[in-house]
Protein backbone atom coordinates (compact mmCIF):
# COMPACT_ATOMS: atom_id res chain seq x y z
CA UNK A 1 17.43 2.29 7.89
CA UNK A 2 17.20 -0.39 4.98
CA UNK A 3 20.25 -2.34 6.03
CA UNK A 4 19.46 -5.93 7.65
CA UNK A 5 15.89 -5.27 7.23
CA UNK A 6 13.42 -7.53 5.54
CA UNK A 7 10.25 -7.22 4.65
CA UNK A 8 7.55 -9.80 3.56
CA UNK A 9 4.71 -8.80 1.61
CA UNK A 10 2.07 -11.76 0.65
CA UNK A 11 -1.41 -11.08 -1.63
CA UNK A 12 -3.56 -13.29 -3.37
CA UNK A 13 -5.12 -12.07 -6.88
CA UNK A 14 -7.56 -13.72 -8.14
CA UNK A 15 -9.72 -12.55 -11.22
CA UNK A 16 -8.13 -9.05 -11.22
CA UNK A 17 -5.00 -7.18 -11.20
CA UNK A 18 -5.72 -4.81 -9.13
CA UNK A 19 -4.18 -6.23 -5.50
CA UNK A 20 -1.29 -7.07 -7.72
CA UNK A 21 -0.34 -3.62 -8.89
CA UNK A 22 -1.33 -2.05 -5.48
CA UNK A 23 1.06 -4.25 -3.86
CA UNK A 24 3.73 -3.74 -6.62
CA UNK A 25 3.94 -0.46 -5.69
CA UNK A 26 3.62 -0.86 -2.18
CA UNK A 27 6.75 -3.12 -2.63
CA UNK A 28 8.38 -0.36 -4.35
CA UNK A 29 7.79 2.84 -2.02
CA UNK A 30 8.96 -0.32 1.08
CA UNK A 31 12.12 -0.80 -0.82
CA UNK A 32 13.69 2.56 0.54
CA UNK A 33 13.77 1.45 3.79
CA UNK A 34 13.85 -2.45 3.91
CA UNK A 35 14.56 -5.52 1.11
CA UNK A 36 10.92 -6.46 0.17
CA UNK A 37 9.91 -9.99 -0.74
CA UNK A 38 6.73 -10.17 -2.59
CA UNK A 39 4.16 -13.39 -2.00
CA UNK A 40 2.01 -13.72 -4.73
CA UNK A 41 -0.71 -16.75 -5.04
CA UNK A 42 -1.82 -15.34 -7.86
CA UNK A 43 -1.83 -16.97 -11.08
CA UNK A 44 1.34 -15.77 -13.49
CA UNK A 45 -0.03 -12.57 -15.13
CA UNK A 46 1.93 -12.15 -18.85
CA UNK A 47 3.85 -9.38 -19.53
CA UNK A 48 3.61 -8.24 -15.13
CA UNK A 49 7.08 -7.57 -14.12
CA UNK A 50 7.89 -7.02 -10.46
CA UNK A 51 9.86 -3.36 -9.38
CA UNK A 52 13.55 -4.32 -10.14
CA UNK A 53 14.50 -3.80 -6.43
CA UNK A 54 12.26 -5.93 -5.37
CA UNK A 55 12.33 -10.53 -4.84
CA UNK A 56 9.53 -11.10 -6.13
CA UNK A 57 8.09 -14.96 -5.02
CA UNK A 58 5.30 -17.21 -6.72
CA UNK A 59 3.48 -18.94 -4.33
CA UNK A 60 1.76 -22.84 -6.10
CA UNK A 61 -1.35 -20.44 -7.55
CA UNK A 62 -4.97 -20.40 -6.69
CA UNK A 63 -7.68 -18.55 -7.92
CA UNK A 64 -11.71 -17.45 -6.60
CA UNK A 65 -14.05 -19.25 -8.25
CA UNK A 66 -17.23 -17.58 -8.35
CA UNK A 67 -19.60 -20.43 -9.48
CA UNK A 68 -18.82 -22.79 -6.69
CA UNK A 69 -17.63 -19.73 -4.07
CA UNK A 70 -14.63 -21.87 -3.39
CA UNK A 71 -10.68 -21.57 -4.12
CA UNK A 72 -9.40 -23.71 -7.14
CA UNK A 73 -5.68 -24.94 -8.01
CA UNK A 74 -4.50 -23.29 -11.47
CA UNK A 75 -2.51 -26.77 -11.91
CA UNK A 76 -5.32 -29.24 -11.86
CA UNK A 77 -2.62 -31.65 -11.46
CA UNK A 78 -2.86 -30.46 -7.05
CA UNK A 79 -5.62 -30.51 -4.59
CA UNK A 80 -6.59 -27.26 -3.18
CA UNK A 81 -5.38 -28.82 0.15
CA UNK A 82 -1.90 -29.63 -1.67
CA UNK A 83 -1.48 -26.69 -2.81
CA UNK A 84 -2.12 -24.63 0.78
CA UNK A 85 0.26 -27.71 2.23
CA UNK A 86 3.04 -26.08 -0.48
CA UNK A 87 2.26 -22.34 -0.05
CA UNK A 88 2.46 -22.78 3.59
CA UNK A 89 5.65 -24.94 3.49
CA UNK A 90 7.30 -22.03 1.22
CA UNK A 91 6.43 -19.02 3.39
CA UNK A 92 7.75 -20.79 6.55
CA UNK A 93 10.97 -21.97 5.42
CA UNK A 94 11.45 -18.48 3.72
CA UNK A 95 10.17 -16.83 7.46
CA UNK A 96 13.16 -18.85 9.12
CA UNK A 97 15.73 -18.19 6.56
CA UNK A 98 15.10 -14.19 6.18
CA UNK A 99 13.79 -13.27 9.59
CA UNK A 100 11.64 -10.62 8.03
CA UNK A 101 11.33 -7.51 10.29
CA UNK A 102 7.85 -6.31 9.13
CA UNK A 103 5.50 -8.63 7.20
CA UNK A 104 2.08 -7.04 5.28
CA UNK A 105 -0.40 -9.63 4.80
CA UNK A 106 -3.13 -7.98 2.01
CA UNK A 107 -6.89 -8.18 2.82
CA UNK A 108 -6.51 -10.81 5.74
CA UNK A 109 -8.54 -11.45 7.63
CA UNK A 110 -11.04 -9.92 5.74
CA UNK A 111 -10.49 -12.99 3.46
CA UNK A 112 -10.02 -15.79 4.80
CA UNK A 113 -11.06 -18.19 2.94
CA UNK A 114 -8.90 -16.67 -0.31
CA UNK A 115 -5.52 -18.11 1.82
CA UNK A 116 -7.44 -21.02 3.26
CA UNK A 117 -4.70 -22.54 5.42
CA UNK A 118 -1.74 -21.34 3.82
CA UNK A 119 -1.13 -18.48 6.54
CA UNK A 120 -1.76 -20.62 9.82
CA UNK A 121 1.74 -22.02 10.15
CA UNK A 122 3.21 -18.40 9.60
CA UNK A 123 1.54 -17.47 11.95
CA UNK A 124 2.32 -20.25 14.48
CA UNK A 125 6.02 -19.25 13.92
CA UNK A 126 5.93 -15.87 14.47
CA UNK A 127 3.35 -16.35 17.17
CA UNK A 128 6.05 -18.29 18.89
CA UNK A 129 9.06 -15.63 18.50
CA UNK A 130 10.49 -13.53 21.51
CA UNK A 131 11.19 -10.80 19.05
CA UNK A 132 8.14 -10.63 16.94
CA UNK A 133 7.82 -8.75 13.66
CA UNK A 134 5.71 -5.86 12.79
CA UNK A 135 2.62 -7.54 11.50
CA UNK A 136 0.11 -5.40 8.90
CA UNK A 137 -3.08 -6.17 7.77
CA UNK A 138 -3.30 -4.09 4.43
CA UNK A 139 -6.85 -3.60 3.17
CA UNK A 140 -8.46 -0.87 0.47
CA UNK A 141 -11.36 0.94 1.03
CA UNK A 142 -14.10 -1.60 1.39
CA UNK A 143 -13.67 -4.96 2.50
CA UNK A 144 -16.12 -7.38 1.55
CA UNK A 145 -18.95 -7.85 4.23
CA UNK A 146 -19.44 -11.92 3.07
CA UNK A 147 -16.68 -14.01 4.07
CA UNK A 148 -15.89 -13.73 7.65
CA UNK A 149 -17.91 -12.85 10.91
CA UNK A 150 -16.87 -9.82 12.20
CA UNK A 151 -16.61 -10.62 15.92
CA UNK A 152 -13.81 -13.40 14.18
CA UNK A 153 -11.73 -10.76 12.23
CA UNK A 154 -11.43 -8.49 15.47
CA UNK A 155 -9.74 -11.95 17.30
CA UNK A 156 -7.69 -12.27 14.57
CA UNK A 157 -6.48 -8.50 14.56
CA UNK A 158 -5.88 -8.70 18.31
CA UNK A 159 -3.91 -11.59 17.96
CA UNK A 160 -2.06 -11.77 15.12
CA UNK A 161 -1.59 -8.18 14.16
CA UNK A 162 0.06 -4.86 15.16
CA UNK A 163 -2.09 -2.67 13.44
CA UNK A 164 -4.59 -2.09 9.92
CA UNK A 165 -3.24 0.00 7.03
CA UNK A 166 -6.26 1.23 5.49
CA UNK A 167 -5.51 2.62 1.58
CA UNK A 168 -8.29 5.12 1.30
CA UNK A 169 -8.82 8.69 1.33
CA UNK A 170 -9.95 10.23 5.13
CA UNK A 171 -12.33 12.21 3.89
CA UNK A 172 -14.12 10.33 0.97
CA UNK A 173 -13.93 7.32 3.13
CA UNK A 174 -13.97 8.18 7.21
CA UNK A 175 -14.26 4.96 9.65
CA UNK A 176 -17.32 6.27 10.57
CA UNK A 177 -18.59 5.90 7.77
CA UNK A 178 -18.37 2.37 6.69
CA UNK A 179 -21.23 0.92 8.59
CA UNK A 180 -21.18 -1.87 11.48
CA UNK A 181 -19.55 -4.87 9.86
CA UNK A 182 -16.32 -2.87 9.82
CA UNK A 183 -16.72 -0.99 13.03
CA UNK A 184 -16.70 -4.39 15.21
CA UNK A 185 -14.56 -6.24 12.87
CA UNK A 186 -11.81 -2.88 14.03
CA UNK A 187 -12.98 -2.37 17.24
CA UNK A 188 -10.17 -1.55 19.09
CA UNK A 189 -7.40 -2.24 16.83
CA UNK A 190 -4.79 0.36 15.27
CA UNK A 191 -5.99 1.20 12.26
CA UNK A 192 -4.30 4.54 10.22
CA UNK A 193 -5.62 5.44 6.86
CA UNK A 194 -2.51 5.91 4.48
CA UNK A 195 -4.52 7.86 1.76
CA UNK A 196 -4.98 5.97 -1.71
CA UNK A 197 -2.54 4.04 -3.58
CA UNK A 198 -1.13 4.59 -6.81
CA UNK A 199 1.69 5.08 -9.01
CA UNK A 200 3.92 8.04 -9.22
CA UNK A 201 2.96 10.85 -10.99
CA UNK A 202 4.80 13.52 -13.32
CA UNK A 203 4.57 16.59 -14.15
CA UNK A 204 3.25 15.82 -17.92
CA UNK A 205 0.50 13.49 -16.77
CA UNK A 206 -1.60 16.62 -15.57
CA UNK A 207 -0.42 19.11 -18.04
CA UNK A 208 -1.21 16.86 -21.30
CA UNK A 209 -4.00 18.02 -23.76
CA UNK A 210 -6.90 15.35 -23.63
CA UNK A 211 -9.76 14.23 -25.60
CA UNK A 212 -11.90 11.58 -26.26
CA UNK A 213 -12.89 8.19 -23.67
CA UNK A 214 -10.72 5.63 -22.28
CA UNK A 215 -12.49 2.47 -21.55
CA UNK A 216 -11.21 -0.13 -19.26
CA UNK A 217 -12.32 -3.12 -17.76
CA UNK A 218 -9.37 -3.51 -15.24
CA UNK A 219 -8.72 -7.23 -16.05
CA UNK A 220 -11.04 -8.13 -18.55
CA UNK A 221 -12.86 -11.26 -18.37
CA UNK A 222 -16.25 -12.14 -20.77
CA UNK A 223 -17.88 -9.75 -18.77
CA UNK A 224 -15.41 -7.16 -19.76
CA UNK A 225 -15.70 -7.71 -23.24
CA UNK A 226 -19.38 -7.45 -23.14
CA UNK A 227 -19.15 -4.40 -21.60
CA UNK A 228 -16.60 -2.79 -23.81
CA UNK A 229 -18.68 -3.77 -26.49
CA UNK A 230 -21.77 -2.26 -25.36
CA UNK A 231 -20.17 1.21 -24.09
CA UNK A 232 -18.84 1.46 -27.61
CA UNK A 233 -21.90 1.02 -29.41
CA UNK A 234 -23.01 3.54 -26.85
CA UNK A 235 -20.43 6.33 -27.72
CA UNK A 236 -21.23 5.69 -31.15
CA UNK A 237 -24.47 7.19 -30.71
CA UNK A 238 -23.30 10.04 -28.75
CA UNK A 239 -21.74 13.68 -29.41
CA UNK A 240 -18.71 13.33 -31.78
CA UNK A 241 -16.98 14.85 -28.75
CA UNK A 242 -16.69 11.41 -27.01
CA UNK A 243 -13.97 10.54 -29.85
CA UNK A 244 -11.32 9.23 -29.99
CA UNK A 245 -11.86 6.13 -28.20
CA UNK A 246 -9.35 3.86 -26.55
CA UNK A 247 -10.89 0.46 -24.92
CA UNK A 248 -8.35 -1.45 -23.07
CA UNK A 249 -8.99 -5.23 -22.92
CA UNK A 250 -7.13 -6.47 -19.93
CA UNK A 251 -4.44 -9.13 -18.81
CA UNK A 252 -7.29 -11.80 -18.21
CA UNK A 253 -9.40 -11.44 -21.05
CA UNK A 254 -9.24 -14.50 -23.10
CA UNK A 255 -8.34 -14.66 -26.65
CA UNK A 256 -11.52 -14.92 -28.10
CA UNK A 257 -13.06 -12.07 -26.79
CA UNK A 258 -10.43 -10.00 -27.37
CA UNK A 259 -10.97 -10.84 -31.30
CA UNK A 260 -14.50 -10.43 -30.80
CA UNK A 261 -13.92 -6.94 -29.78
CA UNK A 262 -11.27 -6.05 -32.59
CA UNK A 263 -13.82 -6.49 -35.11
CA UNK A 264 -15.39 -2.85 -33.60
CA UNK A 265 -12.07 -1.00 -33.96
CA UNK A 266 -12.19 1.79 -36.78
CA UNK A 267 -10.70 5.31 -37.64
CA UNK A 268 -12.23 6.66 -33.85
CA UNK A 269 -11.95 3.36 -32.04
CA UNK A 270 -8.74 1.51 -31.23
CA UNK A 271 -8.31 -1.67 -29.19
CA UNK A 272 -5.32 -2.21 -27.13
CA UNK A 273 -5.12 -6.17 -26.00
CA UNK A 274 -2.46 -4.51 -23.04
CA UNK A 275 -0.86 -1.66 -22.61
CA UNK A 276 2.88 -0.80 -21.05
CA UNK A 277 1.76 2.16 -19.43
CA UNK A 278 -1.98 3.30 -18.69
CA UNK A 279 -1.17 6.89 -17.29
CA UNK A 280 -0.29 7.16 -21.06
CA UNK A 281 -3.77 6.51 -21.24
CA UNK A 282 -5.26 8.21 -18.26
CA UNK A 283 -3.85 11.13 -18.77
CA UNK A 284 -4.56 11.74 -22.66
CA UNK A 285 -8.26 11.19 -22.43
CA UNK A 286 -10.87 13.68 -21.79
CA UNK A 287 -13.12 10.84 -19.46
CA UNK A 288 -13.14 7.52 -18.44
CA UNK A 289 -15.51 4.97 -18.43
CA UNK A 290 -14.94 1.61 -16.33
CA UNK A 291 -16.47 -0.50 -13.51
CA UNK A 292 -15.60 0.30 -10.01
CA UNK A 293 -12.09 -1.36 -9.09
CA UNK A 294 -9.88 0.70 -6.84
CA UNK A 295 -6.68 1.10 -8.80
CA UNK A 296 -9.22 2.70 -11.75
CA UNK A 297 -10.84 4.57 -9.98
CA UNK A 298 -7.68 6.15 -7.90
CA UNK A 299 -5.59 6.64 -10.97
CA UNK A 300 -8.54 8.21 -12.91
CA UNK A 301 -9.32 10.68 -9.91
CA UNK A 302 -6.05 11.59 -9.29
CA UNK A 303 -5.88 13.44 -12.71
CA UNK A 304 -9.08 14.63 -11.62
CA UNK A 305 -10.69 13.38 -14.95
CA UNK A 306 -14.50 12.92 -15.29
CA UNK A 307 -15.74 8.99 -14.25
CA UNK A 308 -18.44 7.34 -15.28
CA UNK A 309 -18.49 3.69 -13.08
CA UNK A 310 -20.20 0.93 -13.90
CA UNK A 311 -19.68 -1.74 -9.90
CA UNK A 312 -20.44 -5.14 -10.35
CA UNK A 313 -23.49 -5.64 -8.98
CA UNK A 314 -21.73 -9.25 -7.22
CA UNK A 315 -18.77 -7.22 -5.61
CA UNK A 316 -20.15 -5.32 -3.02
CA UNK A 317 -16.44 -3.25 -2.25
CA UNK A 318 -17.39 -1.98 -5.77
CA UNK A 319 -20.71 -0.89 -4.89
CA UNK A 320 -19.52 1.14 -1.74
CA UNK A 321 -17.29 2.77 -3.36
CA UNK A 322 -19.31 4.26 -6.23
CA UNK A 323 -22.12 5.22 -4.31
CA UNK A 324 -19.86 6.98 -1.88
CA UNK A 325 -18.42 8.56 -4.45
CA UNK A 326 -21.16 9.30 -6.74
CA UNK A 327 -22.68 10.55 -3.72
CA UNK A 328 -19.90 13.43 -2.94
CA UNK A 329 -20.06 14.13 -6.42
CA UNK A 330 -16.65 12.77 -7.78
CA UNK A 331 -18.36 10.63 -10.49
CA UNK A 332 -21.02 9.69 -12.19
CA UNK A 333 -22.59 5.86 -11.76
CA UNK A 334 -24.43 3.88 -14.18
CA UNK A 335 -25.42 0.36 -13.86
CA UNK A 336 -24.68 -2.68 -15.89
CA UNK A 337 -28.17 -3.44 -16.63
CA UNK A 338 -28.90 -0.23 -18.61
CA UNK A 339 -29.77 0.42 -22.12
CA UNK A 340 -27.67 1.32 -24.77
CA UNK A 341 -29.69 4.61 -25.03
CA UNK A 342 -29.18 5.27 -21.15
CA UNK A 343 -25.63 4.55 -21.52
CA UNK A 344 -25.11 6.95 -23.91
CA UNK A 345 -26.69 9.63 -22.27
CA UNK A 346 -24.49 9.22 -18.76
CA UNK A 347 -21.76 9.24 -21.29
CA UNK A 348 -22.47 12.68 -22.87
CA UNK A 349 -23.00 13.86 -19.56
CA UNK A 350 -19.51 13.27 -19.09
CA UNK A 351 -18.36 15.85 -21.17
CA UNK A 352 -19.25 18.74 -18.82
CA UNK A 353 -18.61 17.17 -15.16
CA UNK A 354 -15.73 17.65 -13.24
CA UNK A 355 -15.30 15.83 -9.91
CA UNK A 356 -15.68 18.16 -6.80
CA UNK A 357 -12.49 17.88 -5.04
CA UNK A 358 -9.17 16.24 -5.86
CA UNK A 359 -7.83 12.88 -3.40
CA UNK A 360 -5.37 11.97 -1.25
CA UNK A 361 -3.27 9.48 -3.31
CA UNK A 362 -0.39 9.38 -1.24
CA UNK A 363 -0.97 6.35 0.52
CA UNK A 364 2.43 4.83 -0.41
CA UNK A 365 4.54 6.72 0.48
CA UNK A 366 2.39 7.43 3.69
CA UNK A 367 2.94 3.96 4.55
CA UNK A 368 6.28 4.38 4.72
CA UNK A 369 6.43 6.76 6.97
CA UNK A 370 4.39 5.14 9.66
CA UNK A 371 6.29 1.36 9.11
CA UNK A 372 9.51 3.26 9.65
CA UNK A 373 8.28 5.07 12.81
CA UNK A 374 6.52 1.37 13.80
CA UNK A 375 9.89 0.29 13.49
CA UNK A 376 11.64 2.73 15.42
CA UNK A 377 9.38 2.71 18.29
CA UNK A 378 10.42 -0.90 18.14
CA UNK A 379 13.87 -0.79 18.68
């Protein structure tokens, strides 16, 4: 089916990774049936490299700032409205010159004022076409109740999109369950939950002999460090059993904090400013400590290790998630604000929980399977 068929797949990161490495392997799974072009307006993360199969497309970057809730140029050298005028420009001269057959658009409308007006002439275009494309809207399990009215999002759906790819797990997460913001926002639109996203597994992952903590941040930031630093001291005043311990800075974390944390690294505890492969990680530790991102959360639950979460109180999609969770007893949830002496009891709790049930982590390759029968159905 891959012959003649392209497919467009457009994000915007901001201060994470964790949309970029869901879509990366979104990309990759799409690549079996189609030649995927990856969108990314993003800024550049070092050492990322896209799936080899894969065109992968950087968009003039923008990222979220949180102090003035607005979106800001990476190149100061551009006005945000220059830089929308330039992102736009590039995905409509690519739409006329591919003639994509299915195009994914990640976590809009949910977000609409992450793309600003860089997707309205897209739009326009396609809006225009006898032969439309298959038009996604890809979200994860929670999207954020604060920057769009709901009633607006369900317009949106109806008139831009064929139907919602929801990455989550059924039963963790049903529709019915995430409250009245998302029920009218997908009121009456198509909307099939693909199961969670994450990278391929072996074999060896499950079967490897594990000990000690892995602590991650997802993509750092001062707030990571801080954190890192504090669950540390908090291990260090725990059972001996919560050793070895691995702390994983981040791709965003900035170079002085990362030598700020180097200074705790000893015999037990070893810093890692990046790592090549974190299933390395995941699957050699005994538990893992974090915040509440998605991609952590799936690739730590899919080895069905012990979780202890720690949302950002200022992303609510975090929030959801680890109550939900915590609440069908797949992890165990502290809270930023607490004591080292709190924090190091949650984390010798650890030691003897075991989430209740494994996930559904298929959502790739599920997503396949319904954009190839979208596209026959097409035809």
């Amino acid at each position: 089916m891959r012959a003649n068929i392209e497919t467009f797949l457009v994000f915007q990161h901001s201060n994470g990774v964790g949309i970029l490495n869901r879509c990366s392997i979104l990309a990759e799974a799409l690549s079996a049936i189609s030649h995927v072009n990856m969108f990314s307006g993003g800024k550049p993360i070092n050492g990322y490299s896209a799936p080899s199969n894969v065109n992968f497309v950087q968009l003039p970057a923008i990222r979220w700032d949180r102090t003035s809730d607005s979106s800001m140029p990476i190149d100061p050298a551009y006005s945000i409205a220059e830089i929308e005028s330039m992102r736009s420009e590039l995905l409509v001269e690519n739409y006329f010159r591919l003639r994509p057959r299915i195009v994914i658009i990640e976590y809009f409308p949910f977000a609409p004022r992450r793309f600003g007006n860089t997707l309205n002439e897209l739009f326009n275009a396609i809006n225009q076409e006898r032969d439309r494309p298959i038009v996604i809207c890809s979200i994860r399990t929670y999207p954020r109740e604060t920057e769009a009215d709901a009633t607006w999002i369900n317009e949106q759906l109806h008139k831009n999109f064929s139907c919602v790819l929801h990455h989550t797990d059924s039963k963790l997460f049903p529709l019915t369950s995430l409250g009245s913001y998302l029920q009218t926002a997908l009121s009456g639109v198509t909307v099939r939950q693909t199961g969670f996203i994450r990278r391929s597994l072996s074999r060896k992952d499950y079967d490897r002999a594990s000990s000690g903590l892995l602590l991650t941040v997802g993509g750092g930031g001062t707030r990571g460090a801080k954190l890192l630093k504090r669950w540390i001291s908090a291990a260090r005043e725990g059972s001996p059993e919560l050793f070895p311990i691995n702390a994983i800075c981040g791709p965003m974390m900035d170079i002085q904090d990362r030598k700020g944390l180097h200074t705790e690294q000893d015999a037990d505890v070893t810093i890692h400013d990046r790592v090549a492969n974190m299933d390395e990680f995941f699957s050699s530790c005994r538990a893992v400590v974090c915040m509440g991102g998605y991609n952590t959360l799936v690739e730590a639950l899919s080895l069905r290790k012990a979780v202890l979460a720690f949302p950002h109180s200022e992303i609510g999609d975090q929030v959801f998630q680890i109550n939900t969770l915590y609440a069908q007893g797949m992890l165990l949830k502290g809270d930023q604000t607490q004591s080292k002496n709190e924090i190091t009891k949650l984390m010798n709790q650890l030691l003897n929980f075991h989430p209740q049930r494994p996930i559904d982590f298929d959502g790739a390759k599920r997503s396949v399977e319904i954009i190839r029968n979208l596209l026959s159905s097409s035809q």
